[in-house]
PDB file of N, CA and C in Angstrom:
ATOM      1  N   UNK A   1     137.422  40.238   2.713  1.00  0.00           N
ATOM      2  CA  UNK A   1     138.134  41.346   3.340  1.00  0.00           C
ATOM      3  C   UNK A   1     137.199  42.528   3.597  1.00  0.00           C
ATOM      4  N   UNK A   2     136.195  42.821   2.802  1.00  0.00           N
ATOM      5  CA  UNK A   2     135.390  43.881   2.734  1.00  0.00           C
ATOM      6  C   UNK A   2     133.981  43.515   3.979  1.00  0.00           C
ATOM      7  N   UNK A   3     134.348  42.480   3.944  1.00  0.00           N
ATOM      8  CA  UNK A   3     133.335  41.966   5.204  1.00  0.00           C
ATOM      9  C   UNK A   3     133.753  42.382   6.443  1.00  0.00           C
ATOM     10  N   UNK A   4     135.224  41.585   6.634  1.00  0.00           N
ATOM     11  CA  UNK A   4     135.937  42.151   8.069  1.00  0.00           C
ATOM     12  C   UNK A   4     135.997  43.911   8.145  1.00  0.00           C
ATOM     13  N   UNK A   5     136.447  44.503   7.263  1.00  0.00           N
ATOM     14  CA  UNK A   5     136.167  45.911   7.355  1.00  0.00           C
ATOM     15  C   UNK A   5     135.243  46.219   8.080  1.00  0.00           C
ATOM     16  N   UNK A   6     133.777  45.791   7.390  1.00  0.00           N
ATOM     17  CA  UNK A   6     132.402  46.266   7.652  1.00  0.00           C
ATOM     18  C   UNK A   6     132.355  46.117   9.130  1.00  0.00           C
ATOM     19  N   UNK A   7     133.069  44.780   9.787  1.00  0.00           N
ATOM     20  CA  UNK A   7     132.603  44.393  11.065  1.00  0.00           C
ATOM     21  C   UNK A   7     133.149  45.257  12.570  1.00  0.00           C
ATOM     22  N   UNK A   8     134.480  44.904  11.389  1.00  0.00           N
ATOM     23  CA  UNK A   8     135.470  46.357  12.321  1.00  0.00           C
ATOM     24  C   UNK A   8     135.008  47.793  12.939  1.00  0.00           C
ATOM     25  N   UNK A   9     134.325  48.039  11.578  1.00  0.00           N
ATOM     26  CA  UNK A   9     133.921  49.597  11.546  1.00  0.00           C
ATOM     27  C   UNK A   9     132.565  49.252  12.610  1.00  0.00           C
ATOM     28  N   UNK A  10     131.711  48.548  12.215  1.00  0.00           N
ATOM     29  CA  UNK A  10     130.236  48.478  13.333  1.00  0.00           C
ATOM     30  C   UNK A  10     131.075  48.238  14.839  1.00  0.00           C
ATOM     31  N   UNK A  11     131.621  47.159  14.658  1.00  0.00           N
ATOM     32  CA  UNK A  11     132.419  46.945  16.393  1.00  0.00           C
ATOM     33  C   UNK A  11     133.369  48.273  17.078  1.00  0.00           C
ATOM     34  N   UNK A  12     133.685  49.015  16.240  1.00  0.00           N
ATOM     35  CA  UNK A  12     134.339  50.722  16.818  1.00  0.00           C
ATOM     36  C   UNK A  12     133.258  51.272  17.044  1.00  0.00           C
ATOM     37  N   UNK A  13     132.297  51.461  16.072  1.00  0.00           N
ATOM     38  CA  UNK A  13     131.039  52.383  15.995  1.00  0.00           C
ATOM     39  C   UNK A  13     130.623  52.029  17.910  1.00  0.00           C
ATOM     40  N   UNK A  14     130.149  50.300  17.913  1.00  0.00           N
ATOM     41  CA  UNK A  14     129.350  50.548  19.244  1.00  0.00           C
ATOM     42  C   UNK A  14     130.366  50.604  20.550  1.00  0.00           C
ATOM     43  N   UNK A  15     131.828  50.049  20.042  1.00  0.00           N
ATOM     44  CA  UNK A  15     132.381  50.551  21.757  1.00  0.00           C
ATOM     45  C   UNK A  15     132.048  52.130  21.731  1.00  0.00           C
ATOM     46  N   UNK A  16     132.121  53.266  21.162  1.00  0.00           N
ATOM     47  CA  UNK A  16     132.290  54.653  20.917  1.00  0.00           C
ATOM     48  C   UNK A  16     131.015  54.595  21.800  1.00  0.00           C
ATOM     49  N   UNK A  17     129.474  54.085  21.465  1.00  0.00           N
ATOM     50  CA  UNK A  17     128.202  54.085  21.705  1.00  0.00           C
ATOM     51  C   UNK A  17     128.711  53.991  23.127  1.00  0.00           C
ATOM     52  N   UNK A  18     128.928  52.844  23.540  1.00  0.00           N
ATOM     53  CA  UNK A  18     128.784  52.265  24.813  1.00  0.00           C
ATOM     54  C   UNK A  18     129.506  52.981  25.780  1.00  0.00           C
ATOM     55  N   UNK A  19     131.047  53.577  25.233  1.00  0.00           N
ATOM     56  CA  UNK A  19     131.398  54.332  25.947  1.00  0.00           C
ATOM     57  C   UNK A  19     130.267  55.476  26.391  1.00  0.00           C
ATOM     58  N   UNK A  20     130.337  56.417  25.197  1.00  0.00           N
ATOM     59  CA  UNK A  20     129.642  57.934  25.475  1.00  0.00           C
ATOM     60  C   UNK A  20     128.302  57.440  26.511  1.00  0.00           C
ATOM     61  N   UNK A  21     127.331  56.567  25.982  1.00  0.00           N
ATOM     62  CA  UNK A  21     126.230  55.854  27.014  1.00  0.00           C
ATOM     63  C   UNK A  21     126.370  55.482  28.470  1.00  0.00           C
ATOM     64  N   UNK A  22     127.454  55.430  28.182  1.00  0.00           N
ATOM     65  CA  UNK A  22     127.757  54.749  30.392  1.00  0.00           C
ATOM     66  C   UNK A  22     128.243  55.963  30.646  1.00  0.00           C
ATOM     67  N   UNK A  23     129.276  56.711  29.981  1.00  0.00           N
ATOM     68  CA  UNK A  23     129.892  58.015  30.879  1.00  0.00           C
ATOM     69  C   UNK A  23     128.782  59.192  31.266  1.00  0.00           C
ATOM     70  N   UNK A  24     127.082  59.318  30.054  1.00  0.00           N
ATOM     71  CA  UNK A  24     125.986  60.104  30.197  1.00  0.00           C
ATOM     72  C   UNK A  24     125.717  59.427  31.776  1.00  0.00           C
ATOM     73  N   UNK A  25     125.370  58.061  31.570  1.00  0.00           N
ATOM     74  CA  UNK A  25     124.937  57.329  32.796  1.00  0.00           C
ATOM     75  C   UNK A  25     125.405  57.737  34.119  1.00  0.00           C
ATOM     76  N   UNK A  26     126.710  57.723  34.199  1.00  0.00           N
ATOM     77  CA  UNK A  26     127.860  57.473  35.569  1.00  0.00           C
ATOM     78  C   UNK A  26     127.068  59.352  35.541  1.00  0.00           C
ATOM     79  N   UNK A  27     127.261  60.683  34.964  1.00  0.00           N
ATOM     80  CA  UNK A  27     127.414  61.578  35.012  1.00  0.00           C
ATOM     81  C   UNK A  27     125.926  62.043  35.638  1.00  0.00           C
ATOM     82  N   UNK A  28     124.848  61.413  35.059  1.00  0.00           N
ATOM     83  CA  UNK A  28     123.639  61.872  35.382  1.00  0.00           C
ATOM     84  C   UNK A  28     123.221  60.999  36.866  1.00  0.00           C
ATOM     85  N   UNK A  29     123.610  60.122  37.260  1.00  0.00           N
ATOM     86  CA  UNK A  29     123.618  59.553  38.135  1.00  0.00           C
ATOM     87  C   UNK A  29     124.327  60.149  39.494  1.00  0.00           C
ATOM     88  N   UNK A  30     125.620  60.398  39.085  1.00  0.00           N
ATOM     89  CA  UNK A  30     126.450  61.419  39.933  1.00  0.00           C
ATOM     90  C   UNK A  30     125.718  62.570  40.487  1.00  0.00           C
ATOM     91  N   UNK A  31     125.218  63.379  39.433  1.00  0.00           N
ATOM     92  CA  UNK A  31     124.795  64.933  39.687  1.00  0.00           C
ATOM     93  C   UNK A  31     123.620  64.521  40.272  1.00  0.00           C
ATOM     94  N   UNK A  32     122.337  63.610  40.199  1.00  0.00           N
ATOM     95  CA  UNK A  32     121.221  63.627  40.650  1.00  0.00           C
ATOM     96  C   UNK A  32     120.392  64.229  40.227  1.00  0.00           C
ATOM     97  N   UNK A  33     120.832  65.551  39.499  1.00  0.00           N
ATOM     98  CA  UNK A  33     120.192  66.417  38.993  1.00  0.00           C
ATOM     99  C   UNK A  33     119.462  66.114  36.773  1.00  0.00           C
ATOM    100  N   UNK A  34     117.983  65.873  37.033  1.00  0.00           N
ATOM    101  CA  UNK A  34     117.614  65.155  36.094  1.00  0.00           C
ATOM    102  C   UNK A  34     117.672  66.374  34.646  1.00  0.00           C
ATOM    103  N   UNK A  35     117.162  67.666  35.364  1.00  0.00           N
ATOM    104  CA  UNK A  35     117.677  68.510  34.109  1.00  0.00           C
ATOM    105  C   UNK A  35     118.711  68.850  32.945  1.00  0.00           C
ATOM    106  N   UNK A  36     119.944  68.942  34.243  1.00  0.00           N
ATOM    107  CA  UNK A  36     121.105  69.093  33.601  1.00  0.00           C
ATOM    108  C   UNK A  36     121.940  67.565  33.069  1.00  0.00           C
ATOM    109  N   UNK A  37     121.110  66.641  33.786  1.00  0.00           N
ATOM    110  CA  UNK A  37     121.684  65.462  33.472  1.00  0.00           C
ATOM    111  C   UNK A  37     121.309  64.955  32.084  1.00  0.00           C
ATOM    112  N   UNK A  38     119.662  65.967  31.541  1.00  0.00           N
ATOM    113  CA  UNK A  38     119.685  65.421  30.176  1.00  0.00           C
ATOM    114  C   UNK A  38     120.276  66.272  29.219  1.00  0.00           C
ATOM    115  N   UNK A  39     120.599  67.417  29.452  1.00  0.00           N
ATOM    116  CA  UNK A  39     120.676  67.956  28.667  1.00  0.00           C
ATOM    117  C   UNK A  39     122.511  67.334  28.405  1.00  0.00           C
ATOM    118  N   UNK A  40     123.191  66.527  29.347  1.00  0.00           N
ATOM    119  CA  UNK A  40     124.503  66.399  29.214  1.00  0.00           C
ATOM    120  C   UNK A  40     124.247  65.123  27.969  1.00  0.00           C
ATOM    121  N   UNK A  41     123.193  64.698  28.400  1.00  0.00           N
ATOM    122  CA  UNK A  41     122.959  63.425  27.603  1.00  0.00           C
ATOM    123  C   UNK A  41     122.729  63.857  26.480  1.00  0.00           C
ATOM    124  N   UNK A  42     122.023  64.783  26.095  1.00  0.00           N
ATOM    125  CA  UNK A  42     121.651  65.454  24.259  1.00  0.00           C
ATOM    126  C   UNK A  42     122.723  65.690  24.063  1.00  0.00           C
ATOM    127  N   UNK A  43     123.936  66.477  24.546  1.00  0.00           N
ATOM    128  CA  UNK A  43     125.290  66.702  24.492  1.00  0.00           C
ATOM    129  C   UNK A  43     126.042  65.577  23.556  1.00  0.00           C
ATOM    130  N   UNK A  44     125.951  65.021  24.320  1.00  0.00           N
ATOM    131  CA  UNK A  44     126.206  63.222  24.322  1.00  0.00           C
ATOM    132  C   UNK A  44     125.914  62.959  23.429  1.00  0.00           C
ATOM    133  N   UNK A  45     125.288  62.992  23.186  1.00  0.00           N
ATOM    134  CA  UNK A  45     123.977  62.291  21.734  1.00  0.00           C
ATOM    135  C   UNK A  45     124.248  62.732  20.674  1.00  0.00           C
ATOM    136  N   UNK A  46     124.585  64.173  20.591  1.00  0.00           N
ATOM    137  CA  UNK A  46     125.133  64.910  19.224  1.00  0.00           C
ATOM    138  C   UNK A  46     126.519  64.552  19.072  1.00  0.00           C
ATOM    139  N   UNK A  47     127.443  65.015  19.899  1.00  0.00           N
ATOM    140  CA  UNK A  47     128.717  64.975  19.222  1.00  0.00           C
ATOM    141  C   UNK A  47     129.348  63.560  19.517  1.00  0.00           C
ATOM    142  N   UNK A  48     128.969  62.709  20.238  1.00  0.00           N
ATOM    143  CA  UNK A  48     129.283  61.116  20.194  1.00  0.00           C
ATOM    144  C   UNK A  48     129.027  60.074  19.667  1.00  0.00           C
ATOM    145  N   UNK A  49     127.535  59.999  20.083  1.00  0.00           N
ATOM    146  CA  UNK A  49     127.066  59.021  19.738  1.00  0.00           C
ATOM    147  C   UNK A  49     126.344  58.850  17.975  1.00  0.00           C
ATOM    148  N   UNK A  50     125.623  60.359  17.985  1.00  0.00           N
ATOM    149  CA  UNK A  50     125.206  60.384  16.221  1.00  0.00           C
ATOM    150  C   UNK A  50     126.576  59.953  15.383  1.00  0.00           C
ATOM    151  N   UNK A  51     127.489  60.162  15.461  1.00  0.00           N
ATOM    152  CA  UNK A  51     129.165  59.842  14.517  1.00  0.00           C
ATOM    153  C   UNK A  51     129.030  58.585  14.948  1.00  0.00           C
ATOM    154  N   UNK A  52     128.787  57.981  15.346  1.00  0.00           N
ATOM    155  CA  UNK A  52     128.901  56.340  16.217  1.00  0.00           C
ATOM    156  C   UNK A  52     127.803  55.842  15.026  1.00  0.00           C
ATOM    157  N   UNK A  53     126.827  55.981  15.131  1.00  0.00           N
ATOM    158  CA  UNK A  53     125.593  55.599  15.088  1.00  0.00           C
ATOM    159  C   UNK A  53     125.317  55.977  13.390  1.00  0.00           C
ATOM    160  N   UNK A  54     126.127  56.479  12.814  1.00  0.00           N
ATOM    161  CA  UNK A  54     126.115  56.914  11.397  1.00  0.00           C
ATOM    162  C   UNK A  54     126.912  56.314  10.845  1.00  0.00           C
ATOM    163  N   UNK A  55     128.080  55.576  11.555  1.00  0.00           N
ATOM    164  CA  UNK A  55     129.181  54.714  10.898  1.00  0.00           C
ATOM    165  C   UNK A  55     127.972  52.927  10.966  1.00  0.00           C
ATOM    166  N   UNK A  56     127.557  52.664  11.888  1.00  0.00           N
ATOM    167  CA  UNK A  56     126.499  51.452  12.007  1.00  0.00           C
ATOM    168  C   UNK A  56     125.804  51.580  10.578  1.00  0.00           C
ATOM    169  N   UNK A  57     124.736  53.172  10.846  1.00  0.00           N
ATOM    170  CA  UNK A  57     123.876  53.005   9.567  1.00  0.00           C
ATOM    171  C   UNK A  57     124.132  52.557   8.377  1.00  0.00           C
ATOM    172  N   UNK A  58     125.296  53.831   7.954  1.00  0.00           N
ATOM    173  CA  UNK A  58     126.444  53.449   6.778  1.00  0.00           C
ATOM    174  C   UNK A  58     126.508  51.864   6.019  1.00  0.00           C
ATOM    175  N   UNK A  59     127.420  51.653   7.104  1.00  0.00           N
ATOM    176  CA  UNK A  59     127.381  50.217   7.118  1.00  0.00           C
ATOM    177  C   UNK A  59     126.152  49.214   6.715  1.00  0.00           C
ATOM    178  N   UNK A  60     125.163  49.668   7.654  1.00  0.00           N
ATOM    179  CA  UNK A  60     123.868  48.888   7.029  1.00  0.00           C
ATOM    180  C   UNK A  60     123.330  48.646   5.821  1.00  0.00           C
ATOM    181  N   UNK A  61     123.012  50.382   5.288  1.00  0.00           N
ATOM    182  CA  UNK A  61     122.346  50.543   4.577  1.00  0.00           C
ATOM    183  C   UNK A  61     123.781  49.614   3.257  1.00  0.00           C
ATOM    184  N   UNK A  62     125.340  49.996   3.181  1.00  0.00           N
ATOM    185  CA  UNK A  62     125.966  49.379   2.189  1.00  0.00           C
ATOM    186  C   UNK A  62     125.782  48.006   1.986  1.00  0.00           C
ATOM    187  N   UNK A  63     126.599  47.555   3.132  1.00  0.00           N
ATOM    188  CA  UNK A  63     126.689  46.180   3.299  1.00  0.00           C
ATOM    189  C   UNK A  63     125.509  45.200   3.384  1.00  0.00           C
ATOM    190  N   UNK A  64     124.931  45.708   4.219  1.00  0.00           N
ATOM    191  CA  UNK A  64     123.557  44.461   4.534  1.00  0.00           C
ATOM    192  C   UNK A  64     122.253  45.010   4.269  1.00  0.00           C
ATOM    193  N   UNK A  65     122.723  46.192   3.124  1.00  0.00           N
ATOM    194  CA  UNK A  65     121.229  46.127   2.635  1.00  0.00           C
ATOM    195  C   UNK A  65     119.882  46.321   3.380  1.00  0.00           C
ATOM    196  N   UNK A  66     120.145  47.057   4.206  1.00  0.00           N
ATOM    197  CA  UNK A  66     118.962  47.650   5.275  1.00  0.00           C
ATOM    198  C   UNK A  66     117.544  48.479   4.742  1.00  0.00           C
ATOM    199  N   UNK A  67     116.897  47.836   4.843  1.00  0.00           N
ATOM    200  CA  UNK A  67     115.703  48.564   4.462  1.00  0.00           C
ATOM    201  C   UNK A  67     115.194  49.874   5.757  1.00  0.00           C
ATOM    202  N   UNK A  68     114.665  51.146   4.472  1.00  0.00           N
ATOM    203  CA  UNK A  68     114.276  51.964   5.844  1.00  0.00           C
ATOM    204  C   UNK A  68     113.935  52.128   6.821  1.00  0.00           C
ATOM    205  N   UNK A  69     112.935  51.003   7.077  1.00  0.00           N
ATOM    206  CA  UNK A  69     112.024  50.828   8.176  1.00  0.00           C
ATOM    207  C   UNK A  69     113.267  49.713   8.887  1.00  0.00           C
ATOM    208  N   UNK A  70     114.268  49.022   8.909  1.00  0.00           N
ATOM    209  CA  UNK A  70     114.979  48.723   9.662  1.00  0.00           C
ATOM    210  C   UNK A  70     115.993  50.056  10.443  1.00  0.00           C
ATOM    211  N   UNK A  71     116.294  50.575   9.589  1.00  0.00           N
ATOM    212  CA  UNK A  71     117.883  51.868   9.284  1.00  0.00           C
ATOM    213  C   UNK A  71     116.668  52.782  10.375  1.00  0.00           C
ATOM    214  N   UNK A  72     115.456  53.180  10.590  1.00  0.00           N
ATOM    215  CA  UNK A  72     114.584  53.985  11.200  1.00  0.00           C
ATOM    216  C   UNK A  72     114.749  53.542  12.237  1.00  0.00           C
ATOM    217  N   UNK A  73     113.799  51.925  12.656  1.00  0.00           N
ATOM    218  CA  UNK A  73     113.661  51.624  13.946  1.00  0.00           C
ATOM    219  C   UNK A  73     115.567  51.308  14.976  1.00  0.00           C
ATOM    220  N   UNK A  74     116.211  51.581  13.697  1.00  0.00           N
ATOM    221  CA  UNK A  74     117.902  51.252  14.503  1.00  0.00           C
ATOM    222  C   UNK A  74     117.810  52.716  15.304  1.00  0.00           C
ATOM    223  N   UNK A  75     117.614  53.839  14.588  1.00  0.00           N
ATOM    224  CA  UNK A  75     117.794  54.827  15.169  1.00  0.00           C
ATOM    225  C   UNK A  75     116.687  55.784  16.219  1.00  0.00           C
ATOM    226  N   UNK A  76     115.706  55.188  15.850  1.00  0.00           N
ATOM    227  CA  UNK A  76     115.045  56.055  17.088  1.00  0.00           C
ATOM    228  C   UNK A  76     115.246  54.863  18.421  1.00  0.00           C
ATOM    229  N   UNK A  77     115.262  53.022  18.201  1.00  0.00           N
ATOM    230  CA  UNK A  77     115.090  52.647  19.441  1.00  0.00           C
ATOM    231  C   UNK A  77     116.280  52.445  20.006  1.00  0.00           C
ATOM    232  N   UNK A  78     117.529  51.994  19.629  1.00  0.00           N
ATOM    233  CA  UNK A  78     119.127  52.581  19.982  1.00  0.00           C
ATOM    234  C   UNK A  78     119.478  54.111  19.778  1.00  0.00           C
ATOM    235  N   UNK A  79     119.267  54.667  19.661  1.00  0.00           N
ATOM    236  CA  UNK A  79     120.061  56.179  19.261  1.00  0.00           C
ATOM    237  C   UNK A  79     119.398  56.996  20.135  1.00  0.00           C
ATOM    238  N   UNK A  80     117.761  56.459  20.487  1.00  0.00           N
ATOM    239  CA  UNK A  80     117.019  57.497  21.014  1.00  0.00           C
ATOM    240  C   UNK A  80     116.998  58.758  19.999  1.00  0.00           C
ATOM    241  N   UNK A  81     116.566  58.394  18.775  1.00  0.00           N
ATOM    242  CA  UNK A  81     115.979  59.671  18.358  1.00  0.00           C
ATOM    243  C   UNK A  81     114.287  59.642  18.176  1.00  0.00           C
ATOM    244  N   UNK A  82     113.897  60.894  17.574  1.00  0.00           N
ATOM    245  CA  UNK A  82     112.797  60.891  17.331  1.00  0.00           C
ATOM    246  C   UNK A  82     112.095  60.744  15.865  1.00  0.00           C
ATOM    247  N   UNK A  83     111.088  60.495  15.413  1.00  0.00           N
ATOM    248  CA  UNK A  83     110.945  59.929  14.090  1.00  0.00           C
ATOM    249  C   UNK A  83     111.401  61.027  13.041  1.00  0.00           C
ATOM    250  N   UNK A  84     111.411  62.078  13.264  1.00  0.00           N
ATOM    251  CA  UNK A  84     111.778  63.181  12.201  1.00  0.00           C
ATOM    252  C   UNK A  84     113.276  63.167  12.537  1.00  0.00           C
ATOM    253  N   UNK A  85     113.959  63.343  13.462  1.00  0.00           N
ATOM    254  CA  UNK A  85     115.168  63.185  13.444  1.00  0.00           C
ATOM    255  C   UNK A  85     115.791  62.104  13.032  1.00  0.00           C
ATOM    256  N   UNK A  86     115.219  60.935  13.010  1.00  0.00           N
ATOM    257  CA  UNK A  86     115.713  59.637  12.268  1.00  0.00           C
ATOM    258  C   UNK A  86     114.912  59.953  10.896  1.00  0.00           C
ATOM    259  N   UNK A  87     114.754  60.489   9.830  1.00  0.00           N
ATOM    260  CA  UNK A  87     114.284  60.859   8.955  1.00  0.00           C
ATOM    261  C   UNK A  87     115.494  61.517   8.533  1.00  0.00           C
ATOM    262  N   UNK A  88     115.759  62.370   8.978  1.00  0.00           N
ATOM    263  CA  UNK A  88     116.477  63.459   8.253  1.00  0.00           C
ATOM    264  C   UNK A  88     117.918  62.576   8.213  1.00  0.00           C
ATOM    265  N   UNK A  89     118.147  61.665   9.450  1.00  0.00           N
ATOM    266  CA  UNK A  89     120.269  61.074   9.259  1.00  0.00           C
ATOM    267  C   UNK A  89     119.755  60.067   8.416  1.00  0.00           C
ATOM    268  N   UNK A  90     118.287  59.479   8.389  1.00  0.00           N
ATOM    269  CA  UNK A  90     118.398  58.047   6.868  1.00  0.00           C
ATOM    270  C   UNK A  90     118.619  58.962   5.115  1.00  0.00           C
ATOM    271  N   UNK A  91     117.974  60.297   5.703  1.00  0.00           N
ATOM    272  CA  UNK A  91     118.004  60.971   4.221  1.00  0.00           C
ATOM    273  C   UNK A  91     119.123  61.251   4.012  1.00  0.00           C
ATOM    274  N   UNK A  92     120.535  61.779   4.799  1.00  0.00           N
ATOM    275  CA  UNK A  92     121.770  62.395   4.761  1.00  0.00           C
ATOM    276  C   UNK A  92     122.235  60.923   4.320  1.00  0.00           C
ATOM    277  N   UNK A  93     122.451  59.696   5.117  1.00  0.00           N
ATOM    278  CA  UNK A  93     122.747  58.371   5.033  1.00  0.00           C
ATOM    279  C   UNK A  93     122.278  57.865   3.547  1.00  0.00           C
ATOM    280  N   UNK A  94     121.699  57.928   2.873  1.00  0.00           N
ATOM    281  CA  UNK A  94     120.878  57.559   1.813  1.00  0.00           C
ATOM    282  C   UNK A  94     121.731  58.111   0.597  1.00  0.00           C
ATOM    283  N   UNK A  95     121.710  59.682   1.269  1.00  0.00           N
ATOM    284  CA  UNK A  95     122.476  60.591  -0.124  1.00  0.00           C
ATOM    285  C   UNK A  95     124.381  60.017  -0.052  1.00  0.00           C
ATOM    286  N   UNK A  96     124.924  59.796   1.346  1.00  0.00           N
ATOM    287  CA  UNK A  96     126.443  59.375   1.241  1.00  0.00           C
ATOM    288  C   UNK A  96     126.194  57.929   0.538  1.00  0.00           C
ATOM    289  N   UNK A  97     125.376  56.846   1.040  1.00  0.00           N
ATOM    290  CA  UNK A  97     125.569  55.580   0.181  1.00  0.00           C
ATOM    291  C   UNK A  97     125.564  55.891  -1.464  1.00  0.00           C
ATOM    292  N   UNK A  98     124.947  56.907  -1.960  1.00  0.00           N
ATOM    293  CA  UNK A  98     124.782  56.976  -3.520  1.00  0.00           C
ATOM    294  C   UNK A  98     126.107  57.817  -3.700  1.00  0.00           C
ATOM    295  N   UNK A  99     126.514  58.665  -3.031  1.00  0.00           N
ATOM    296  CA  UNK A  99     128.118  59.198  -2.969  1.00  0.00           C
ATOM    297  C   UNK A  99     128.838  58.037  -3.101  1.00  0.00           C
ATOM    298  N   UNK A 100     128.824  56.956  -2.709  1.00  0.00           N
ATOM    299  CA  UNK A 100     130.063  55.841  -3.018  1.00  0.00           C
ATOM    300  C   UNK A 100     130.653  56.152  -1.656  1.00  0.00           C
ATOM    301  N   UNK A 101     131.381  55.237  -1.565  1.00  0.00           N
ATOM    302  CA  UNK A 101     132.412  54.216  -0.512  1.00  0.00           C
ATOM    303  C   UNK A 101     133.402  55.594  -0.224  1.00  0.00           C
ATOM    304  N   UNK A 102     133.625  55.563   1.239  1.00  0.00           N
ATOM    305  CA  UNK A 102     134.787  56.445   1.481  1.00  0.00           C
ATOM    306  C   UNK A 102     134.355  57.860   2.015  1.00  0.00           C
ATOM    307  N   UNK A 103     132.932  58.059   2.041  1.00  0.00           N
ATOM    308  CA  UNK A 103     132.396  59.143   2.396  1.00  0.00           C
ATOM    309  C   UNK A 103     131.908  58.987   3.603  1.00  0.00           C
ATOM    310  N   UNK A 104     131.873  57.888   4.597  1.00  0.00           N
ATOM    311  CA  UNK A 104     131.650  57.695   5.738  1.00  0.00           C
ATOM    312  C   UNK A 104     131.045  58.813   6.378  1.00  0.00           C
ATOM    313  N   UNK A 105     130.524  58.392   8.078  1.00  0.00           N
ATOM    314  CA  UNK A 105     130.153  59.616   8.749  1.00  0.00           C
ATOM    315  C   UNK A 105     131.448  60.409   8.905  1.00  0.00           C
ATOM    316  N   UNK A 106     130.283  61.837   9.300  1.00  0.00           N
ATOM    317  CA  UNK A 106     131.114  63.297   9.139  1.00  0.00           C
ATOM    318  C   UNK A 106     130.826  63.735  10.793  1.00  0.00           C
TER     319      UNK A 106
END
Protein backbone atom coordinates (compact mmCIF):
# COMPACT_ATOMS: atom_id res chain seq x y z
CA UNK A 1 0.00 0.00 0.00
CA UNK A 2 2.84 2.34 0.88
CA UNK A 3 4.24 1.61 -2.51
CA UNK A 4 1.05 2.63 -4.45
CA UNK A 5 1.04 5.84 -2.37
CA UNK A 6 4.64 6.56 -3.33
CA UNK A 7 3.63 6.04 -7.06
CA UNK A 8 0.57 8.11 -6.84
CA UNK A 9 2.30 10.95 -5.28
CA UNK A 10 5.45 10.84 -8.12
CA UNK A 11 2.60 10.36 -10.97
CA UNK A 12 0.68 13.88 -9.53
CA UNK A 13 4.10 15.37 -8.90
CA UNK A 14 4.97 14.97 -12.88
CA UNK A 15 1.44 15.66 -14.48
CA UNK A 16 1.77 19.17 -12.23
CA UNK A 17 5.56 19.23 -14.05
CA UNK A 18 4.25 18.63 -17.40
CA UNK A 19 1.47 20.76 -17.08
CA UNK A 20 3.33 24.07 -15.71
CA UNK A 21 6.27 22.95 -18.62
CA UNK A 22 3.98 23.03 -21.74
CA UNK A 23 1.84 26.08 -20.51
CA UNK A 24 5.82 28.07 -19.98
CA UNK A 25 6.20 26.51 -23.58
CA UNK A 26 2.72 27.43 -25.39
CA UNK A 27 3.33 31.08 -23.46
CA UNK A 28 6.92 31.77 -24.52
CA UNK A 29 6.27 30.61 -27.87
CA UNK A 30 3.13 32.78 -28.18
CA UNK A 31 4.83 36.08 -27.02
CA UNK A 32 8.07 35.49 -29.16
CA UNK A 33 9.49 37.55 -26.85
CA UNK A 34 12.66 35.52 -25.27
CA UNK A 35 13.10 37.92 -22.22
CA UNK A 36 9.89 38.02 -20.80
CA UNK A 37 9.31 34.55 -21.90
CA UNK A 38 12.02 33.47 -19.38
CA UNK A 39 11.43 35.21 -16.86
CA UNK A 40 7.57 33.67 -17.09
CA UNK A 41 9.40 30.44 -17.07
CA UNK A 42 11.48 31.21 -13.59
CA UNK A 43 7.90 32.18 -12.54
CA UNK A 44 7.00 28.82 -13.47
CA UNK A 45 9.76 27.18 -11.97
CA UNK A 46 9.25 28.62 -8.48
CA UNK A 47 5.77 28.41 -7.67
CA UNK A 48 4.94 25.14 -9.85
CA UNK A 49 7.18 23.19 -10.70
CA UNK A 50 9.82 23.32 -7.43
CA UNK A 51 6.36 21.90 -5.22
CA UNK A 52 6.18 19.29 -8.11
CA UNK A 53 9.65 18.44 -8.09
CA UNK A 54 10.01 18.28 -4.16
CA UNK A 55 7.12 15.83 -3.85
CA UNK A 56 9.43 13.40 -6.64
CA UNK A 57 12.57 14.15 -4.44
CA UNK A 58 10.72 13.36 -1.20
CA UNK A 59 9.69 10.41 -2.49
CA UNK A 60 13.11 9.41 -3.68
CA UNK A 61 15.18 10.17 -1.19
CA UNK A 62 12.20 7.95 1.34
CA UNK A 63 11.20 5.33 -0.69
CA UNK A 64 13.94 4.42 -3.13
CA UNK A 65 16.67 5.45 -1.31
CA UNK A 66 18.28 7.99 -3.63
CA UNK A 67 21.65 8.79 -3.27
CA UNK A 68 22.76 12.55 -3.58
CA UNK A 69 24.39 12.51 -6.60
CA UNK A 70 21.15 10.87 -8.07
CA UNK A 71 18.45 13.44 -5.93
CA UNK A 72 21.24 16.35 -7.60
CA UNK A 73 21.47 15.22 -11.15
CA UNK A 74 17.21 14.76 -10.86
CA UNK A 75 17.21 18.33 -10.16
CA UNK A 76 19.45 20.37 -12.05
CA UNK A 77 18.82 18.06 -15.42
CA UNK A 78 14.77 17.89 -15.05
CA UNK A 79 14.07 20.90 -12.86
CA UNK A 80 16.64 22.99 -14.62
CA UNK A 81 18.29 24.12 -11.65
CA UNK A 82 21.64 25.12 -10.97
CA UNK A 83 24.18 23.19 -8.81
CA UNK A 84 23.85 25.47 -5.72
CA UNK A 85 20.26 25.67 -6.09
CA UNK A 86 19.96 21.90 -6.22
CA UNK A 87 22.14 21.94 -3.09
CA UNK A 88 20.20 23.94 -1.02
CA UNK A 89 16.25 21.81 -1.97
CA UNK A 90 18.58 18.27 -1.35
CA UNK A 91 19.62 20.05 2.04
CA UNK A 92 15.84 21.29 2.91
CA UNK A 93 14.78 17.58 1.39
CA UNK A 94 17.34 15.80 3.58
CA UNK A 95 16.27 17.79 6.80
CA UNK A 96 12.08 16.86 5.99
CA UNK A 97 13.13 13.02 5.35
CA UNK A 98 14.77 13.03 9.04
CA UNK A 99 11.42 15.05 10.10
CA UNK A 100 9.50 11.76 9.33
CA UNK A 101 6.62 10.99 6.98
CA UNK A 102 3.87 13.60 6.53
CA UNK A 103 6.02 16.62 6.17
CA UNK A 104 5.95 16.54 2.46
CA UNK A 105 6.73 19.53 0.12
CA UNK A 106 5.75 23.02 1.34
Amino acid sequence: MKTLRILILVAMAWALYALAASVAHAQATAAGRHAAAQLEVRRIKANELLPAARLVLDGGLREFNWTREESLDYLVQYIGLTEAEARRELTAAEQRARAGAGRGAR
